[in-house]
C-alpha atoms as a PDB file:
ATOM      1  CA  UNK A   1     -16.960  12.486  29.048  1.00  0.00           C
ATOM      2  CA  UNK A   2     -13.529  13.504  28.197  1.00  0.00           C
ATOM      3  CA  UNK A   3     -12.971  15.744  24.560  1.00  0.00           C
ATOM      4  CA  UNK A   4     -10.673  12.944  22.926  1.00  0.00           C
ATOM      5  CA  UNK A   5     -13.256  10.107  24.586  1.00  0.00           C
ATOM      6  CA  UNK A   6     -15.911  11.590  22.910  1.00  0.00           C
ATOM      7  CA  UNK A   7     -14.281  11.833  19.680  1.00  0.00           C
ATOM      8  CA  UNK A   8     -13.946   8.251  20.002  1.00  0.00           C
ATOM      9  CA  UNK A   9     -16.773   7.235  20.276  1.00  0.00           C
ATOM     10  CA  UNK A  10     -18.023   9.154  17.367  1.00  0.00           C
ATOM     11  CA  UNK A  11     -15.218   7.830  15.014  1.00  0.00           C
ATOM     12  CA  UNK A  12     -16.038   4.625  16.274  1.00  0.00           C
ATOM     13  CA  UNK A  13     -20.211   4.692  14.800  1.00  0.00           C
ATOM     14  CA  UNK A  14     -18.540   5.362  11.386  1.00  0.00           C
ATOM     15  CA  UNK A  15     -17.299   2.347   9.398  1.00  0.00           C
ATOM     16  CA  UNK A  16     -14.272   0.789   9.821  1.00  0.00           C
ATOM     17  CA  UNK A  17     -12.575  -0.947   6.980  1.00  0.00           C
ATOM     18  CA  UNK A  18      -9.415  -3.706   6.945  1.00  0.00           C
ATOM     19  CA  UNK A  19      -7.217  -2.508   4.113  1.00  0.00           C
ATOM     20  CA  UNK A  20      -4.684  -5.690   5.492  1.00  0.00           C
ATOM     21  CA  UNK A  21      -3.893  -8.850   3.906  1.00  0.00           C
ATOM     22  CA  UNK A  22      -3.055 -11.735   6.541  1.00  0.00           C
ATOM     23  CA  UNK A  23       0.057 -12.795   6.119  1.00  0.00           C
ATOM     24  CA  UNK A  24       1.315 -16.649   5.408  1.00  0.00           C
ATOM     25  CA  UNK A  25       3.861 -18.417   3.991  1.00  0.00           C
ATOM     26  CA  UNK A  26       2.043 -19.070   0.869  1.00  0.00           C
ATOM     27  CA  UNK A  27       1.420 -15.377  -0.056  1.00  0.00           C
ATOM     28  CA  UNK A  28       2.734 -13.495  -3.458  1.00  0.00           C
ATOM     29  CA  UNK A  29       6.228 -11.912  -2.470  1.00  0.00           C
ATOM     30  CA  UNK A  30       8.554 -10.376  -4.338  1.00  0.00           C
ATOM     31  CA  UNK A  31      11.170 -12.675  -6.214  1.00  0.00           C
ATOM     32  CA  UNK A  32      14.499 -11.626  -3.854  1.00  0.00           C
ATOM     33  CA  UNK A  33      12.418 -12.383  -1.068  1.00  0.00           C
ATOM     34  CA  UNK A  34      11.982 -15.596   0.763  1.00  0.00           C
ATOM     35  CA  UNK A  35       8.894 -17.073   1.744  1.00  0.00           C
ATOM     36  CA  UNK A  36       7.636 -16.166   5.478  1.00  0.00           C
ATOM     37  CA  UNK A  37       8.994 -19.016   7.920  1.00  0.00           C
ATOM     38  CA  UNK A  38       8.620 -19.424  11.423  1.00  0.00           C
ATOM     39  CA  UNK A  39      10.419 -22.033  14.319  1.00  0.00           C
ATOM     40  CA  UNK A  40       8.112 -22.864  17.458  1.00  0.00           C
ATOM     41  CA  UNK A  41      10.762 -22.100  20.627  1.00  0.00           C
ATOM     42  CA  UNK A  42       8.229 -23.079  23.321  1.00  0.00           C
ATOM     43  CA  UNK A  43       4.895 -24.679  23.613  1.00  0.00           C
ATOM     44  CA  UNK A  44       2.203 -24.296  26.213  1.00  0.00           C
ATOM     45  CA  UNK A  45       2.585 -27.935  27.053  1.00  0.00           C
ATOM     46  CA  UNK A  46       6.271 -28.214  27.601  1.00  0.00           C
ATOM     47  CA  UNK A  47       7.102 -24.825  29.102  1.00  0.00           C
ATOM     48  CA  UNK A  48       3.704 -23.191  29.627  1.00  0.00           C
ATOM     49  CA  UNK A  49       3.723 -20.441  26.852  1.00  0.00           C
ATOM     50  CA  UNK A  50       3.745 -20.314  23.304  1.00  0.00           C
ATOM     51  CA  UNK A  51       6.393 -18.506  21.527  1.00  0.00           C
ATOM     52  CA  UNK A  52       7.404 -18.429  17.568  1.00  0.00           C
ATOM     53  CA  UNK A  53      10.634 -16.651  15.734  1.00  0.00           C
ATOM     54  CA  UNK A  54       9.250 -15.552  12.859  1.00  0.00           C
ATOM     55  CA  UNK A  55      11.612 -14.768   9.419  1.00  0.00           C
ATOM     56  CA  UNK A  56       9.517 -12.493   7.090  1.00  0.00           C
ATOM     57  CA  UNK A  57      10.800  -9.516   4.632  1.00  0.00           C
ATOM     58  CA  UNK A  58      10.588  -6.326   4.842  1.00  0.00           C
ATOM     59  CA  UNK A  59       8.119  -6.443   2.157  1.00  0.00           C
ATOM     60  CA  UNK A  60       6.311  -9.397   3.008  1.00  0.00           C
ATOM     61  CA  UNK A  61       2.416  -8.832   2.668  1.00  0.00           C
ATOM     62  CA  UNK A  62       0.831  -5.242   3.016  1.00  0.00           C
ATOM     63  CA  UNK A  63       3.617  -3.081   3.938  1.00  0.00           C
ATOM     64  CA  UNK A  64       4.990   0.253   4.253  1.00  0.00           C
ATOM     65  CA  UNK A  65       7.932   1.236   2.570  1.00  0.00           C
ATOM     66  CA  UNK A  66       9.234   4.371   3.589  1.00  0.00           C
ATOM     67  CA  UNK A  67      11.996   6.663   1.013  1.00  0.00           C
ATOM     68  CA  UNK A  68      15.270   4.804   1.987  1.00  0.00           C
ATOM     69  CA  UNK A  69      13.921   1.609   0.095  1.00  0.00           C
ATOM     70  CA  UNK A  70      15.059   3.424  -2.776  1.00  0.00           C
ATOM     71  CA  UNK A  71      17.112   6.135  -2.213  1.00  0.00           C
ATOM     72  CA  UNK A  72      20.426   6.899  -0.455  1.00  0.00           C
ATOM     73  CA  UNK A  73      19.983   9.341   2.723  1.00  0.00           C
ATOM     74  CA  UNK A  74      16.109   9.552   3.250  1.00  0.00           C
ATOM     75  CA  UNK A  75      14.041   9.006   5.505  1.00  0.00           C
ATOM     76  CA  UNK A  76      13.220   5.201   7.069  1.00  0.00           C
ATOM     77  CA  UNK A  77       9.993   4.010   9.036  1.00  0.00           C
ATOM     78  CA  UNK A  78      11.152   5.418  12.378  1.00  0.00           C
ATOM     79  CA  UNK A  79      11.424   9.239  10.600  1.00  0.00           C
ATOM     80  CA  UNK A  80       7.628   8.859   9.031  1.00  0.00           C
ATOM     81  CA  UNK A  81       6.027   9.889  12.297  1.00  0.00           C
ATOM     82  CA  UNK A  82       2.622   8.564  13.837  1.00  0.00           C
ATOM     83  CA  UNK A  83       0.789  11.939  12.492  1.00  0.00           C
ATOM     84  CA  UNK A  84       2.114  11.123   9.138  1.00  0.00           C
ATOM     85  CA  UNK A  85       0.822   7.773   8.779  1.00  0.00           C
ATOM     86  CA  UNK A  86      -3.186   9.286   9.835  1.00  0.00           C
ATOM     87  CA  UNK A  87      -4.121  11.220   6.542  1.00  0.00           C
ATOM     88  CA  UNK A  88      -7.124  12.160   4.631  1.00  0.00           C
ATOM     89  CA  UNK A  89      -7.479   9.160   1.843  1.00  0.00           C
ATOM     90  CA  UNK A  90      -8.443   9.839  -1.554  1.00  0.00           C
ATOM     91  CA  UNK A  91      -9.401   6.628  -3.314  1.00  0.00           C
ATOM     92  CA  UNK A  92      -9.008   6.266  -7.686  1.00  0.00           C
ATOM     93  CA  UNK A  93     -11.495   3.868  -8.685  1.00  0.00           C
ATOM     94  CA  UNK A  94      -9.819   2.433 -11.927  1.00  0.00           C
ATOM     95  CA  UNK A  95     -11.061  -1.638 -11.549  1.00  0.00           C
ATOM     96  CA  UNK A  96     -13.171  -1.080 -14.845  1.00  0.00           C
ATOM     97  CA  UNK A  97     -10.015  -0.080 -16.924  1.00  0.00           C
ATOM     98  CA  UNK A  98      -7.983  -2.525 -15.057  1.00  0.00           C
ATOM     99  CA  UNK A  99     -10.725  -4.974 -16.097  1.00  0.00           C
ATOM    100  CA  UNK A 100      -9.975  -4.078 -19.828  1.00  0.00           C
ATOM    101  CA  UNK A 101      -6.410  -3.869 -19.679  1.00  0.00           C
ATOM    102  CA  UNK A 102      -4.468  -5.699 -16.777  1.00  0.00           C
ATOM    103  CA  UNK A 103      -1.509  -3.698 -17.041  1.00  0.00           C
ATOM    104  CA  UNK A 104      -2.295  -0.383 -16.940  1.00  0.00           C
ATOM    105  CA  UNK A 105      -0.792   2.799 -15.323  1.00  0.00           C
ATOM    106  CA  UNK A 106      -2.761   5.325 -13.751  1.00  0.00           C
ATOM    107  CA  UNK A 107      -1.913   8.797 -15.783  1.00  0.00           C
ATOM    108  CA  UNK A 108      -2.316  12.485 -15.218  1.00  0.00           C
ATOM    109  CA  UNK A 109      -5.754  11.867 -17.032  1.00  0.00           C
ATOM    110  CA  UNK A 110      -7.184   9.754 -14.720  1.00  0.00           C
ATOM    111  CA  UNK A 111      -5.907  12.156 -11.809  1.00  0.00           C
ATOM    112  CA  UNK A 112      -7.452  15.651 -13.910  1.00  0.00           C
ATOM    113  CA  UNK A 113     -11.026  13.478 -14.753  1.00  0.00           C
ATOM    114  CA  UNK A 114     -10.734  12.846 -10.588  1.00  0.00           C
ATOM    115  CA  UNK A 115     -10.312  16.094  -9.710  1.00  0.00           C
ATOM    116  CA  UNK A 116     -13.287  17.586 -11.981  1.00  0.00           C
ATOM    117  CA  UNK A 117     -15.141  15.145 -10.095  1.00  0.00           C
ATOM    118  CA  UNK A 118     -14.351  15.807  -6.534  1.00  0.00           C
ATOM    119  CA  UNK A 119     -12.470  18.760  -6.894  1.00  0.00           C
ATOM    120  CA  UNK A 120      -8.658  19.430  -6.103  1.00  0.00           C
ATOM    121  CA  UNK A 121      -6.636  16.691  -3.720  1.00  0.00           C
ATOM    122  CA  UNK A 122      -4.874  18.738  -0.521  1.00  0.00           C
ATOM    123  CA  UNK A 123      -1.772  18.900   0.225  1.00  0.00           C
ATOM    124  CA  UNK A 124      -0.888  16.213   2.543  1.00  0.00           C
ATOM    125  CA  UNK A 125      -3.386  13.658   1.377  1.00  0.00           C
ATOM    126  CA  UNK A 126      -3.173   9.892   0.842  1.00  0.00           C
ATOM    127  CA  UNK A 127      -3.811   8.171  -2.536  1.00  0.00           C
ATOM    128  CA  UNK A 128      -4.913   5.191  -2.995  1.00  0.00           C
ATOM    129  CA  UNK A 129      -5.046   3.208  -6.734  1.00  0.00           C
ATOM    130  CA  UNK A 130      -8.092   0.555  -6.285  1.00  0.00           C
ATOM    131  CA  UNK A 131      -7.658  -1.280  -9.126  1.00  0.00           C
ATOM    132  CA  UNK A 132      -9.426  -4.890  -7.399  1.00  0.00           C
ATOM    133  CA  UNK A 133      -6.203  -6.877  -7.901  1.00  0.00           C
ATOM    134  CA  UNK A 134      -6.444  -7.710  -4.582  1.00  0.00           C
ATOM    135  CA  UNK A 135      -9.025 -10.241  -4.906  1.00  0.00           C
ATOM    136  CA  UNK A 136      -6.000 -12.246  -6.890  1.00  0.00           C
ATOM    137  CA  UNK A 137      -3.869 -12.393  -3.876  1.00  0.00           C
ATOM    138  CA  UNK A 138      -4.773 -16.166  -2.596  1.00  0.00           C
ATOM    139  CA  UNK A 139      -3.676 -17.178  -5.974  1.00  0.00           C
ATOM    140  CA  UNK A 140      -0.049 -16.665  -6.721  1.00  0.00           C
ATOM    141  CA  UNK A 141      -0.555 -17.353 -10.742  1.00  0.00           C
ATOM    142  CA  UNK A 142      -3.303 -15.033 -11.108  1.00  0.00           C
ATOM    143  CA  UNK A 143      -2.125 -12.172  -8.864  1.00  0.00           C
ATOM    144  CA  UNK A 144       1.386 -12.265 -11.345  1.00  0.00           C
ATOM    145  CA  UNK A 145      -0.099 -12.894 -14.332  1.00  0.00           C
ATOM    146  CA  UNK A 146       2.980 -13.749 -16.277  1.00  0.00           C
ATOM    147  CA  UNK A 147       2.559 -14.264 -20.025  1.00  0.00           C
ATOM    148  CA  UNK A 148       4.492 -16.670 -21.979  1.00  0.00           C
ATOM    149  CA  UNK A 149       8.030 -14.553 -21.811  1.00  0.00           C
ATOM    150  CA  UNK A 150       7.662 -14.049 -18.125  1.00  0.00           C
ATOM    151  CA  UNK A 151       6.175 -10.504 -18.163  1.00  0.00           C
ATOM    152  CA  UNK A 152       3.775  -9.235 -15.249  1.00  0.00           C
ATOM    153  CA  UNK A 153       0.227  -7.966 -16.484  1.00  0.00           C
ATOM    154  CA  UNK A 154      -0.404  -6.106 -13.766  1.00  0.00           C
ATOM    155  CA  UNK A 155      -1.305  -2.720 -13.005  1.00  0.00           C
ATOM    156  CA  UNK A 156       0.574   0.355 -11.385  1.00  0.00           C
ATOM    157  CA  UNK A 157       1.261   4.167 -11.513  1.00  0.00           C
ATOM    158  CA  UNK A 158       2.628   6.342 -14.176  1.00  0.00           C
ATOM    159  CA  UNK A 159       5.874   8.170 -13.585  1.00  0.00           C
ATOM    160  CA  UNK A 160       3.812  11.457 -14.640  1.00  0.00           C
ATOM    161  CA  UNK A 161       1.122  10.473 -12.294  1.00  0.00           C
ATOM    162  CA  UNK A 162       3.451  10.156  -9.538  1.00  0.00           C
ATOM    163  CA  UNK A 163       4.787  13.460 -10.778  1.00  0.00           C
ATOM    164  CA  UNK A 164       1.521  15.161 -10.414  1.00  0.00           C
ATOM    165  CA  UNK A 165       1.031  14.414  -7.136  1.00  0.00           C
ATOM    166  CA  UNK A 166       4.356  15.247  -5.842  1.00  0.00           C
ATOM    167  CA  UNK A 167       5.141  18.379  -7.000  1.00  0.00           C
ATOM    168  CA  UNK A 168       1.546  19.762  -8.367  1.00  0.00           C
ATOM    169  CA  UNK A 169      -0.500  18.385  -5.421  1.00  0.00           C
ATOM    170  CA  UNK A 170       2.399  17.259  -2.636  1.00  0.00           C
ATOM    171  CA  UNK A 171       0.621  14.682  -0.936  1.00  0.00           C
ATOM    172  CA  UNK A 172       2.253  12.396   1.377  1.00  0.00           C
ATOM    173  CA  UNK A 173       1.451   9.302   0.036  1.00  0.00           C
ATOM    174  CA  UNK A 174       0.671   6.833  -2.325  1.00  0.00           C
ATOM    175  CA  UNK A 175      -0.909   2.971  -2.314  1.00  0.00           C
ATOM    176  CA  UNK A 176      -1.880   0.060  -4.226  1.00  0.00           C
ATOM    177  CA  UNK A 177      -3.026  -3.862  -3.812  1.00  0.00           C
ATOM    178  CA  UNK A 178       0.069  -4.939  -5.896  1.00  0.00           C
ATOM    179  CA  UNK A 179       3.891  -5.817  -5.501  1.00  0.00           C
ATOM    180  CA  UNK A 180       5.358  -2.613  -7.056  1.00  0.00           C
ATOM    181  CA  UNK A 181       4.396   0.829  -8.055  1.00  0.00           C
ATOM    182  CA  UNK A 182       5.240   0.334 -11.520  1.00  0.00           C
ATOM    183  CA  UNK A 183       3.020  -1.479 -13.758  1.00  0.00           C
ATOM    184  CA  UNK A 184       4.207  -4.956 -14.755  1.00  0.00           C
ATOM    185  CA  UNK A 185       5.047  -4.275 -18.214  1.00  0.00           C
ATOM    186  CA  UNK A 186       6.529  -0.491 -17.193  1.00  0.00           C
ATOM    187  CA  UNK A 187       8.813  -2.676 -15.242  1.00  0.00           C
ATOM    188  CA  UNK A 188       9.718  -5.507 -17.998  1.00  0.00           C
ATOM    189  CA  UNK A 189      10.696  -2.419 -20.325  1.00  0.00           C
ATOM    190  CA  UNK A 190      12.775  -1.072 -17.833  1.00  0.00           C
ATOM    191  CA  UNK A 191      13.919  -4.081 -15.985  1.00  0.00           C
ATOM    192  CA  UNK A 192      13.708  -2.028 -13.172  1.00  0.00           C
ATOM    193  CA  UNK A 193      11.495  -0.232 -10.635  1.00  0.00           C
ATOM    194  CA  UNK A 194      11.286   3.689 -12.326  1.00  0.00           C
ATOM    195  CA  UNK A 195       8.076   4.524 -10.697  1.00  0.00           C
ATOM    196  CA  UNK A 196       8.940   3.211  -7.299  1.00  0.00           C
ATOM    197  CA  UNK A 197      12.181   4.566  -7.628  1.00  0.00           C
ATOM    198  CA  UNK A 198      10.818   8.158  -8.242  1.00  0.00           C
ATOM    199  CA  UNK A 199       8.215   8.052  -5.591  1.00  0.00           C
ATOM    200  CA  UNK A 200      10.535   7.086  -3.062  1.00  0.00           C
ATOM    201  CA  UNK A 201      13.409   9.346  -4.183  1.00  0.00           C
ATOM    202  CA  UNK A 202      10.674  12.448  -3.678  1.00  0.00           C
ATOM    203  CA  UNK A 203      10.583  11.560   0.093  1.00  0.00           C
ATOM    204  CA  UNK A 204       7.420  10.069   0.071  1.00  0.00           C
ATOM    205  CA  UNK A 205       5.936   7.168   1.379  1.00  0.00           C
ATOM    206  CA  UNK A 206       3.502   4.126   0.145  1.00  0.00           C
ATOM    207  CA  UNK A 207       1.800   1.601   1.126  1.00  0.00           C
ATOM    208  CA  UNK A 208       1.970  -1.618  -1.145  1.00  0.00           C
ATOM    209  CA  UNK A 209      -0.786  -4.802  -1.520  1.00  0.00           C
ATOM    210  CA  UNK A 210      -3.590  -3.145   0.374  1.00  0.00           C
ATOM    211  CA  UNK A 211      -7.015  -5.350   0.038  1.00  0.00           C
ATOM    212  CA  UNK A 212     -10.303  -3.977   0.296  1.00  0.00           C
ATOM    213  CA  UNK A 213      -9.828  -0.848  -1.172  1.00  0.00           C
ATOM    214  CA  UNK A 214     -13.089  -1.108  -3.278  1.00  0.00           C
ATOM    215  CA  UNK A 215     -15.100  -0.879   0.015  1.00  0.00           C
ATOM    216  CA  UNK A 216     -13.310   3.017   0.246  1.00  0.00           C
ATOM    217  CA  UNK A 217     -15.887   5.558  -1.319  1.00  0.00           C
ATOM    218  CA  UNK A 218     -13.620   8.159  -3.482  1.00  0.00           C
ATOM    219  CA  UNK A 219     -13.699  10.954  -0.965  1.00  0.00           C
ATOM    220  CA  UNK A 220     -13.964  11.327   2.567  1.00  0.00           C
ATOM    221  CA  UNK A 221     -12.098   8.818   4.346  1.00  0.00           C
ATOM    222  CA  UNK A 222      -9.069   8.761   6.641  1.00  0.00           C
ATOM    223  CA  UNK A 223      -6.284   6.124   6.709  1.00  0.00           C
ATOM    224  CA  UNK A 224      -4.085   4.894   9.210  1.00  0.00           C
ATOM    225  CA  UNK A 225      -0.750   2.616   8.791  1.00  0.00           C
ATOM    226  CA  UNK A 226       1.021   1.267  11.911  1.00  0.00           C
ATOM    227  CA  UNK A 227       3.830  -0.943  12.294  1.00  0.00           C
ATOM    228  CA  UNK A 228       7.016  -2.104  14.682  1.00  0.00           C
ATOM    229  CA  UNK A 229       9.404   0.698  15.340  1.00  0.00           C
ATOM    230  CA  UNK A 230      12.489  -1.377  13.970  1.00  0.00           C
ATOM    231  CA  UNK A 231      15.795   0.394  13.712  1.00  0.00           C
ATOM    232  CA  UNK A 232      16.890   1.741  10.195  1.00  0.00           C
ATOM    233  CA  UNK A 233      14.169  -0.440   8.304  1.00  0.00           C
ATOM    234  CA  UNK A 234      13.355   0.681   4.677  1.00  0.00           C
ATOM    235  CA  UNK A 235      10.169  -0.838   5.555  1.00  0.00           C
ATOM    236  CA  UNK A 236       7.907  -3.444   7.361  1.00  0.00           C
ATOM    237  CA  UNK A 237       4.561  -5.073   6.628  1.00  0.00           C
ATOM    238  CA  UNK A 238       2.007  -2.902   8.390  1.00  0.00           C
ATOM    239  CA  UNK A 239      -1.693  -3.146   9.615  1.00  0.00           C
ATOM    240  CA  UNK A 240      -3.537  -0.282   8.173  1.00  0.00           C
ATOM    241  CA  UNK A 241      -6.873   0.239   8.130  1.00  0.00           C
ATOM    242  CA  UNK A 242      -9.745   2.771   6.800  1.00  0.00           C
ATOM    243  CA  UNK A 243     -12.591   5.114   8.817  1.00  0.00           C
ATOM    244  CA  UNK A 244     -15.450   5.597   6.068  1.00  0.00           C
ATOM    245  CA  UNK A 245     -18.141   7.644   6.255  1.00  0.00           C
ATOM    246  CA  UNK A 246     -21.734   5.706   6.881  1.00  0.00           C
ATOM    247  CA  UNK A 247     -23.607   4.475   3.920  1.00  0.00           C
END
């Protein structure tokens, strides 16, 4: 057997886990978007083959969004290459303190109390906020969980998290199973995207509403994000997907 078949085969005994949502027209998206839509051209019956034109954002569902989704001159998803998008994953399980407070923001705390844990996170790593909002996604109300004046409870990272890892740790990228980086009520403060903003503007990458992240021990995973190669895109919803070690 071949080097790279055999490799293969042994990544494929480990577990594989979906970090995808499916996408419909009924999913969470954010407010300037529109809803996915789709017009039938053909059908098997009238022409024999099925083809649809689909509409969908650029943000639509779990995506990538590479840095010029936010700032001027960087990269888009045809500079992050195929390498860059297979990384080691590093996984912050948070859901309890999510649990007690729906808004909150991952801080340099969390990130230090992680690291005495499993020690120091490489250079060139992925991390990845599992906070279990993702179980809210089939319900629009609950995943946005505005309060009376309109303000998102939902959780995100901290601009001095996102500091951290940038220019303490440089790791390529970040994720997280909701709309934004920033926490809902980070963003209502600001009426704007800071955290995003900041991630983005450091050249980075991220990978937004990824599901099943509570299935992702802490350590000792690799992730993988693919998606079309579409000219100049700041981004595109993405398949990605998780190799875990065996339980």
């Amino acid at each position: 057997m071949y080097e790279l078949h055999e490799l293969l085969a042994k990544l494929k005994d480990y577990e594989w886990v979906n970090l995808t949502h499916v996408v419909t027209k009924d999913i969470p998206v954010y407010h300037t978007f529109n809803p996915l839509s789709e017009t039938t051209i053909s059908t098997l019956k009238e022409t024999g083959s099925y083809s649809v034109e689909y509409s969908i954002g650029n943000s639509h569902g779990t995506h990538i969004d590479a840095p010029s989704h936010f700032a001027q001159g960087k990269r888009d998803i045809l500079d992050i290459s195929q390498k860059e998008r297979a990384l080691p994953l590093y996984v912050l399980h948070l859901e309890d303190k999510v649990k007690e407070n729906p808004g909150y923001a991952v801080t340099v705390e969390d990130l230090e109390e992680f690291e005495e844990s499993y020690g120091e996170i490489p250079a060139g790593s992925f991390v990845a906020f599992s906070s279990g909002w993702y179980k809210n996604f089939d319900d629009e109300e609950k995943f946005l969980n505005k309060d009376e004046n309109g303000v998102e409870h939902t959780p995100g990272w901290s601009i001095p998290a996102l500091e951290y890892l940038s220019r303490k740790r440089n790791i390529t990228a970040i994720g997280h199973e909701t709309l934004n980086t920033d926490s809902g009520p980070n963003a209502a403060e600001a009426n704007f995207l800071p955290a995003q903003q900041y991630w983005l503007k450091e050249d980075k990458y991220q990978n937004e509403l990824l599901a099943n992240l509570d299935q992702v021990p802490a350590v000792g995973s690799i992730i993988f994000t693919a998606m079309p190669r579409i000219l100049a895109a700041p981004g595109f919803p993405a398949e990605v997907f998780a190799i875990v070690p065996k339980n």
